[in-house]
N, C-alpha and C. Protein backbone atom coordinates (compact mmCIF):
# COMPACT_ATOMS: atom_id res chain seq x y z
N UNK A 1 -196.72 68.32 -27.08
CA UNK A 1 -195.61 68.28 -28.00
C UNK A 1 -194.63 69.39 -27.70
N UNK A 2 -195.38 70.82 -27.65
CA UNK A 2 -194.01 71.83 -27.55
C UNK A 2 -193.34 71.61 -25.90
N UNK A 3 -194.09 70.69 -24.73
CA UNK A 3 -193.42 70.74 -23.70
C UNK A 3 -192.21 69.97 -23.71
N UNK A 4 -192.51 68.95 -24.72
CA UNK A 4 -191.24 67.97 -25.21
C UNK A 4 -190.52 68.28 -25.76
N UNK A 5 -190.84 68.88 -26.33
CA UNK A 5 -189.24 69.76 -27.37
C UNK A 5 -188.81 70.74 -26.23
N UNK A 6 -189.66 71.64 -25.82
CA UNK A 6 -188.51 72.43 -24.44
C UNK A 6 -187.93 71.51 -23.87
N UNK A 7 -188.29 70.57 -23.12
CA UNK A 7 -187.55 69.82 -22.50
C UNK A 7 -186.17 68.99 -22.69
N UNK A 8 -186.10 68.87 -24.05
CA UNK A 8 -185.24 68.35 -25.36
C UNK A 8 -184.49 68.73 -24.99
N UNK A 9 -184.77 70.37 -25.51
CA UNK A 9 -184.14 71.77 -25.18
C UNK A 9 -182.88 71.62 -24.17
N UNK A 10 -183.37 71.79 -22.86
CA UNK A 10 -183.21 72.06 -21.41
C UNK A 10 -182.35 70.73 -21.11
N UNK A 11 -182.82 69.72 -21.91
CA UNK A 11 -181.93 68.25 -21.40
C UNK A 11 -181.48 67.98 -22.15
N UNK A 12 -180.33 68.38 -22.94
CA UNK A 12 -179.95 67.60 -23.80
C UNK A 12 -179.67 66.31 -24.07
N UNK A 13 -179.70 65.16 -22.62
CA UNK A 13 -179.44 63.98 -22.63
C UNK A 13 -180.61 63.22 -22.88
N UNK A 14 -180.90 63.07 -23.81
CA UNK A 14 -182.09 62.60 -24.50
C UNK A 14 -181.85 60.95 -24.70
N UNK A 15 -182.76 60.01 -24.33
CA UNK A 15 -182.50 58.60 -24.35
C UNK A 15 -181.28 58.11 -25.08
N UNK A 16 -180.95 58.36 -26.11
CA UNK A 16 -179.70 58.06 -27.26
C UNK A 16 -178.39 58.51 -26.63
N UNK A 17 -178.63 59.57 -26.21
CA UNK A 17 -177.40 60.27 -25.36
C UNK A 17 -177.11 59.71 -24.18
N UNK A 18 -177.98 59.14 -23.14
CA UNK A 18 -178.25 58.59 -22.01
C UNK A 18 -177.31 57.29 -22.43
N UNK A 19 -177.56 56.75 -23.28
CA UNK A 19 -177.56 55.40 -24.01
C UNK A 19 -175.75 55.43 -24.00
N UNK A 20 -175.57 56.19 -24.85
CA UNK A 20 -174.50 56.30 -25.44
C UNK A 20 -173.15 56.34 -23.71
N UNK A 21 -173.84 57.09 -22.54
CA UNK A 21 -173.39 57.60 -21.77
C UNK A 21 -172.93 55.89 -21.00
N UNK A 22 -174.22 55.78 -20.72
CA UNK A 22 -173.91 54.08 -19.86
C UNK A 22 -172.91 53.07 -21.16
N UNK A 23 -172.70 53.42 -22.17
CA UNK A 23 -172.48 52.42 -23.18
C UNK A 23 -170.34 53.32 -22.55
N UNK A 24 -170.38 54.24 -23.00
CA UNK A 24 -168.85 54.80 -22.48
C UNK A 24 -168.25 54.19 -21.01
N UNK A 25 -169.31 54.47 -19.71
CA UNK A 25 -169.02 54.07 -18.75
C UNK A 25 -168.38 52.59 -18.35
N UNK A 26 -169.39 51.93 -19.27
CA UNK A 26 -169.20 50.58 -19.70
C UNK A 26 -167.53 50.04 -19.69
N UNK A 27 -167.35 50.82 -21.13
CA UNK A 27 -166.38 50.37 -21.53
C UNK A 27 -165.11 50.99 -20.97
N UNK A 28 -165.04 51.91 -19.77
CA UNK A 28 -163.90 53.47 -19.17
C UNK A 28 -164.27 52.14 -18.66
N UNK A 29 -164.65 51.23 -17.15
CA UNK A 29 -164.60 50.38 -16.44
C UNK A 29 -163.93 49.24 -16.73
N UNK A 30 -164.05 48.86 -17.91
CA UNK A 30 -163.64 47.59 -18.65
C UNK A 30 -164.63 46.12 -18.38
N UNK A 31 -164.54 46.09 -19.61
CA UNK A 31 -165.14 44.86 -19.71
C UNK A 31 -165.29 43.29 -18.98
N UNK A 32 -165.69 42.86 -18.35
CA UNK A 32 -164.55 41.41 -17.52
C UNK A 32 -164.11 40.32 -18.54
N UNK A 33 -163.23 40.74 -19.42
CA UNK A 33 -162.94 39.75 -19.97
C UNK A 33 -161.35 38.79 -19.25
N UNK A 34 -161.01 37.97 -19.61
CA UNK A 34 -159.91 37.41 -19.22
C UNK A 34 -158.66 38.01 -18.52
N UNK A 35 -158.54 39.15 -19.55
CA UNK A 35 -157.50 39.89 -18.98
C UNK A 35 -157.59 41.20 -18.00
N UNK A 36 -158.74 41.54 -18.33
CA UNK A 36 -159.08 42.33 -16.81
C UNK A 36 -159.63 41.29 -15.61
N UNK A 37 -160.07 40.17 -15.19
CA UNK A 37 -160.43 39.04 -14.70
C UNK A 37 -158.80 39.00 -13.82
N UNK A 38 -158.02 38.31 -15.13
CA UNK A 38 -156.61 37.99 -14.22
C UNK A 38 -155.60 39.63 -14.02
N UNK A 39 -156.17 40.82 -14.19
CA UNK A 39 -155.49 41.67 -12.95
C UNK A 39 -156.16 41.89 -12.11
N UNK A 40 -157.62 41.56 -12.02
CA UNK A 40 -158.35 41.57 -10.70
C UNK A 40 -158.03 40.74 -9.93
N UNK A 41 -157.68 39.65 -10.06
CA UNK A 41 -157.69 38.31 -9.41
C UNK A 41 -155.97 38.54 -8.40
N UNK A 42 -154.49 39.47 -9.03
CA UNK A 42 -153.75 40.12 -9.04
C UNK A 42 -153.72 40.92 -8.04
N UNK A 43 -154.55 41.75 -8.39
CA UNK A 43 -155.17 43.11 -7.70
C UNK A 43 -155.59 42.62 -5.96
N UNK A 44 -156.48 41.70 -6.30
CA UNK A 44 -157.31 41.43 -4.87
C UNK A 44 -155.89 40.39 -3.99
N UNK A 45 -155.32 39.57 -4.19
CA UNK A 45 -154.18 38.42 -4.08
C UNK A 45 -153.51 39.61 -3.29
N UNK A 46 -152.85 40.59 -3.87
CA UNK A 46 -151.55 41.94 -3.58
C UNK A 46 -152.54 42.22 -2.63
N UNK A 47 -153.70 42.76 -2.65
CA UNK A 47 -154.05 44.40 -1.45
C UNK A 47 -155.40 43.83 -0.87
N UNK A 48 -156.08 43.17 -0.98
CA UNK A 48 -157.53 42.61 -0.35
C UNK A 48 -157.79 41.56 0.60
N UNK A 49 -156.96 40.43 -0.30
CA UNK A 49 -156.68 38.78 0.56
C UNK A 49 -156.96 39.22 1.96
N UNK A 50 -155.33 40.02 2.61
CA UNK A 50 -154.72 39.87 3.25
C UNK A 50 -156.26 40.30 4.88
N UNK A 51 -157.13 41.04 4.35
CA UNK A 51 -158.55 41.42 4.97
C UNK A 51 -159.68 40.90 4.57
N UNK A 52 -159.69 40.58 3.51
CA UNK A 52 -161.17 40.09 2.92
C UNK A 52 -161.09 38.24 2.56
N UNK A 53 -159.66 37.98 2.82
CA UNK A 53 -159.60 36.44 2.57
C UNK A 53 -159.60 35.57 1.32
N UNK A 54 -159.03 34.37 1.55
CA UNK A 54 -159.17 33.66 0.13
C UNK A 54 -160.66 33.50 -0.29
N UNK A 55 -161.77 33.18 0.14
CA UNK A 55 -163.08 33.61 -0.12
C UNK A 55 -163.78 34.35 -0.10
N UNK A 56 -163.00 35.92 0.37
CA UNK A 56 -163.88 36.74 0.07
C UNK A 56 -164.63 37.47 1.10
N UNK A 57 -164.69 36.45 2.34
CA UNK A 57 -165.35 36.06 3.50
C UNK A 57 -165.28 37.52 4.94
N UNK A 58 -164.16 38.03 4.37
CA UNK A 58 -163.71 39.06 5.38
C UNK A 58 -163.13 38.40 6.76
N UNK A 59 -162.26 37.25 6.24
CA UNK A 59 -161.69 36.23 7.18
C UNK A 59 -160.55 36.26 7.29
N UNK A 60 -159.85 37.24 6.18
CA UNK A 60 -158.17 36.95 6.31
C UNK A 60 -157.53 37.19 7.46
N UNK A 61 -156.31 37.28 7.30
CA UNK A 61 -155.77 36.98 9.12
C UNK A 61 -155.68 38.63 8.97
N UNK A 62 -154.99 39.58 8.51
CA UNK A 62 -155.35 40.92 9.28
C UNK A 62 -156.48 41.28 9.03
N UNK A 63 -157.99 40.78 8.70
CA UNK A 63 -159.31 41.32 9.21
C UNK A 63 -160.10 40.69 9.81
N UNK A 64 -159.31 39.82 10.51
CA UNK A 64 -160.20 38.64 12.24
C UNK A 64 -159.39 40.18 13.26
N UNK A 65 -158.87 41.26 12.95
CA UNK A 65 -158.08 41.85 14.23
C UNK A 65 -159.11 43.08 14.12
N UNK A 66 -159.38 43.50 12.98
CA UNK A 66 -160.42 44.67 12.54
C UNK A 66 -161.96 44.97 13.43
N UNK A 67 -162.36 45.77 13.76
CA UNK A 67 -163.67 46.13 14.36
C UNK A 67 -164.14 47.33 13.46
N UNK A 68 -164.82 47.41 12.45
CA UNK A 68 -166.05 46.40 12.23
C UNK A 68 -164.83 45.50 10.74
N UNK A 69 -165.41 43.98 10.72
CA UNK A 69 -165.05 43.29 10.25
C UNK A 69 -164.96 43.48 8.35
N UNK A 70 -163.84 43.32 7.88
CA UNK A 70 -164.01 43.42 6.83
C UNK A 70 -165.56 43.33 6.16
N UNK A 71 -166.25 43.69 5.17
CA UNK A 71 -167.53 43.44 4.43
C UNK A 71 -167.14 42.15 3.38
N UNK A 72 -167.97 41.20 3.84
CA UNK A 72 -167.92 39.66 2.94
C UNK A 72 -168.37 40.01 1.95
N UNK A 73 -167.25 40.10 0.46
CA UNK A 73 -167.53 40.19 -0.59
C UNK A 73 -168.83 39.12 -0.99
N UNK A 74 -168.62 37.87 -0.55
CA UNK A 74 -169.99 37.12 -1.10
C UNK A 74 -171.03 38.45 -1.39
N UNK A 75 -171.45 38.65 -0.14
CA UNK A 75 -172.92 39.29 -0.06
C UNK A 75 -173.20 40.70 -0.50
N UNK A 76 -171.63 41.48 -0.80
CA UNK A 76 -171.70 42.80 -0.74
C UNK A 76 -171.53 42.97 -2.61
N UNK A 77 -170.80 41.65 -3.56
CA UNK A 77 -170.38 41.81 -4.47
C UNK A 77 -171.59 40.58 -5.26
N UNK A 78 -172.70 40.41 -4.56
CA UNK A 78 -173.70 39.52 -5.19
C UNK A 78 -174.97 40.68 -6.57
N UNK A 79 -175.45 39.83 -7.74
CA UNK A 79 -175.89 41.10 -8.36
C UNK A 79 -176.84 41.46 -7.40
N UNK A 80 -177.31 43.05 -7.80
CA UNK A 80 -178.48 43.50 -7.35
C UNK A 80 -177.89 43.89 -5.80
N UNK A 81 -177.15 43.98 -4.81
CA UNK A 81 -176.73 44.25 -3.75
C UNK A 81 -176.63 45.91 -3.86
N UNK A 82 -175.32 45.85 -4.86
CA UNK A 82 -174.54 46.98 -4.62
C UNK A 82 -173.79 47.28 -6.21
N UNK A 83 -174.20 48.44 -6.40
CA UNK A 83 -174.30 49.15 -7.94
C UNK A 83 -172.15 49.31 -8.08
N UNK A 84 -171.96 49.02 -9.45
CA UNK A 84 -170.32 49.06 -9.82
C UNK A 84 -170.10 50.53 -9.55
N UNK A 85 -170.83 51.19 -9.49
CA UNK A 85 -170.07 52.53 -8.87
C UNK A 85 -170.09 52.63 -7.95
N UNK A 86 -170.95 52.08 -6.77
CA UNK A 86 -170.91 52.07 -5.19
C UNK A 86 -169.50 50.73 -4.72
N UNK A 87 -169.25 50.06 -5.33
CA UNK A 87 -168.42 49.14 -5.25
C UNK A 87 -167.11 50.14 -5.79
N UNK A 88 -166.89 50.33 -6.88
CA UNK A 88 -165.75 51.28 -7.18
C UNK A 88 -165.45 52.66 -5.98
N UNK A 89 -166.36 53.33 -5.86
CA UNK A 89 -166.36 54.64 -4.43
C UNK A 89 -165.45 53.65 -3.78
N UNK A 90 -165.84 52.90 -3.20
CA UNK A 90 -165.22 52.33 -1.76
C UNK A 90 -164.09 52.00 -1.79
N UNK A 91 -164.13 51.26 -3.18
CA UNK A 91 -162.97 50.70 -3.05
C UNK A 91 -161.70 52.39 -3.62
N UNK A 92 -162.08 53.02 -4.54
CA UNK A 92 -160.96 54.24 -4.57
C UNK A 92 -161.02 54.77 -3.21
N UNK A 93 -162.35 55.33 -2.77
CA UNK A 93 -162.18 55.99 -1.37
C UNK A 93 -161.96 55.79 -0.11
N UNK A 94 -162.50 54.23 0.12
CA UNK A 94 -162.06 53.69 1.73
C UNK A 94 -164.13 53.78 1.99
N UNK A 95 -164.25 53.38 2.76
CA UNK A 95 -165.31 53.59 3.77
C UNK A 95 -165.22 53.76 5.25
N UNK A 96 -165.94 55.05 5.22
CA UNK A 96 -165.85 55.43 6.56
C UNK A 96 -166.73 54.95 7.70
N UNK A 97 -165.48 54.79 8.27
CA UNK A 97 -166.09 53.99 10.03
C UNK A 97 -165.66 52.33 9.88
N UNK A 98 -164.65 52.56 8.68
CA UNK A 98 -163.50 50.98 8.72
C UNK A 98 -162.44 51.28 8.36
N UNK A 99 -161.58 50.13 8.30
CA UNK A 99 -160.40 49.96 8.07
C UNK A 99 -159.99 50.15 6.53
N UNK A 100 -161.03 50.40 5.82
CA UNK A 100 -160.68 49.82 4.07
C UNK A 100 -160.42 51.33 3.95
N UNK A 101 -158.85 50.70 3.43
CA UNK A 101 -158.42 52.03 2.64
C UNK A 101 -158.91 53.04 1.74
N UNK A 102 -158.28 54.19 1.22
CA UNK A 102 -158.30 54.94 -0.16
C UNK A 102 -157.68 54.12 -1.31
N UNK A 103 -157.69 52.95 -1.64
CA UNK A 103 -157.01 52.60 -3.01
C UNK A 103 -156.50 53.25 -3.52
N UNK A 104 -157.06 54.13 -4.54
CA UNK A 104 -156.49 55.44 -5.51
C UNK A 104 -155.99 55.98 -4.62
N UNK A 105 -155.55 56.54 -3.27
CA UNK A 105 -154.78 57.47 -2.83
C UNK A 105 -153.28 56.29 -2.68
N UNK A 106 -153.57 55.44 -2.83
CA UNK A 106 -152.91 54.48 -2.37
C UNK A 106 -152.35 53.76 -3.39
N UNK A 107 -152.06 54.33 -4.44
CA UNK A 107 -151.39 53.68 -6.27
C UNK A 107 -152.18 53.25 -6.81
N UNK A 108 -153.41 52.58 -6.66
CA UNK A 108 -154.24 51.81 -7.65
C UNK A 108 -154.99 52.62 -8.72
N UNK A 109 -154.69 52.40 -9.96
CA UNK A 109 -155.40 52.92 -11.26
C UNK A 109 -156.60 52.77 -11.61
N UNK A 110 -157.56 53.35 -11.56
CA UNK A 110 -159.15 53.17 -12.50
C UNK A 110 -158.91 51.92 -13.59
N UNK A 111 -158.51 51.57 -13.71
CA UNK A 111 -157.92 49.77 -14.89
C UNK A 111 -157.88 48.99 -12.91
N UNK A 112 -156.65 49.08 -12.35
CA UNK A 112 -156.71 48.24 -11.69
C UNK A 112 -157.98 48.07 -10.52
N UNK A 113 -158.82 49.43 -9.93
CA UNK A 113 -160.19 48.99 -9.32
C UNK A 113 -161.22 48.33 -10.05
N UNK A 114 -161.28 48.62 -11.69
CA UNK A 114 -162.63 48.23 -12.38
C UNK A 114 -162.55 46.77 -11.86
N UNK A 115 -160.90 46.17 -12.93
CA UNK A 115 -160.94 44.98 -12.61
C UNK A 115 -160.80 43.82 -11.74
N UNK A 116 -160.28 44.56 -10.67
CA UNK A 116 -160.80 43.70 -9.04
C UNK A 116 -162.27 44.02 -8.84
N UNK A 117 -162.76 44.86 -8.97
CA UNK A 117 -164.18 44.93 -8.83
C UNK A 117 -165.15 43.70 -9.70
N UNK A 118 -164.46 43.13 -10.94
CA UNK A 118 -164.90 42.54 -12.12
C UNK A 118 -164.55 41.10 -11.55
N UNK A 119 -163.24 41.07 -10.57
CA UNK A 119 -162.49 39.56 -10.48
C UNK A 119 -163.40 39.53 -9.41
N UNK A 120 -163.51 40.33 -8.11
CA UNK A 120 -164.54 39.83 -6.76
C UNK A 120 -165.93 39.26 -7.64
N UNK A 121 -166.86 40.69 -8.33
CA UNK A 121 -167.57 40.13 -9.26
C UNK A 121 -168.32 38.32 -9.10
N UNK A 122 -167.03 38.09 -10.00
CA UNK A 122 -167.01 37.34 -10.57
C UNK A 122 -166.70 35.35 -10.00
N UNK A 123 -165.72 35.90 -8.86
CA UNK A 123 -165.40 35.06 -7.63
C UNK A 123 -166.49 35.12 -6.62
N UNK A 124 -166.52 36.16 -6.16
CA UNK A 124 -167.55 36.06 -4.83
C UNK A 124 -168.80 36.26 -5.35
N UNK A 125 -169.46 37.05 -6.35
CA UNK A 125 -170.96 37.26 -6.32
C UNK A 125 -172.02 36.81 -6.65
N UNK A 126 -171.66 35.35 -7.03
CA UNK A 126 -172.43 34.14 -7.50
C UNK A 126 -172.44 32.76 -6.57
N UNK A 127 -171.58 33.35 -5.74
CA UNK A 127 -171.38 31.99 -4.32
C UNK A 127 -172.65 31.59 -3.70
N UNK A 128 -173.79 32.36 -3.95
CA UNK A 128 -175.36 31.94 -3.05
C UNK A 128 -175.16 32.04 -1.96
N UNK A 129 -174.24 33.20 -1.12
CA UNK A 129 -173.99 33.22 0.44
C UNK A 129 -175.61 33.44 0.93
């Protein structure tokens, strides 16, 4: 018992707090409802298509020119693949050793990555690639 209460102590993020934490993150990301859906859908159309393709596929015509090939949202945006914050990194930061930009260095707002992250989601990650 008293190792649990030090620990209390020492962590203040105690399950409820934990709770509360993923429950904020949640909602700072946005929800996929309709209207974050259609600025993702926006979002990806303007700055993604044009590499990652109308499916997603990493087929568009400037990423058949790319080495290494765009990443096929199918497989990369399927559940259980790849965690919404490893999907968000990339997409604000770029990934290194490709072509995919910094987004956020590049105008896009924490509203506009959640919800392309929410529109691929939602388009590509249920395709059964």
């Amino acid at each position: 018992m008293a190792r649990r209460v030090a620990h209390e102590i020492k962590n203040p993020l105690t399950p409820i707090a934990l709770s509360a934490q993923r429950i904020q993150r949640h909602l700072d990301k946005g929800v996929p409802d309709e209207q974050s859906l259609a600025m993702g859908k926006d979002v990806y159309v303007t700055y993604c298509e044009t590499c990652h393709g109308e499916t997603g596929r990493g087929d568009g015509p400037s990423g058949l020119r790319l080495v290494p090939r765009p990443a096929d949202l199918r497989i990369h945006t399927a559940p259980g693949v790849h965690t919404d914050g490893e999907l968000y990194y990339w997409v604000a930061y770029g990934f290194p050793g490709s072509a995919m930009p910094a987004w956020k260095e590049n105008g896009l707002t924490d509203q506009q990555i959640w919800s392309v992250i929410n529109y691929a989601r939602a388009e590509f990650g249920n395709s059964g690639a």
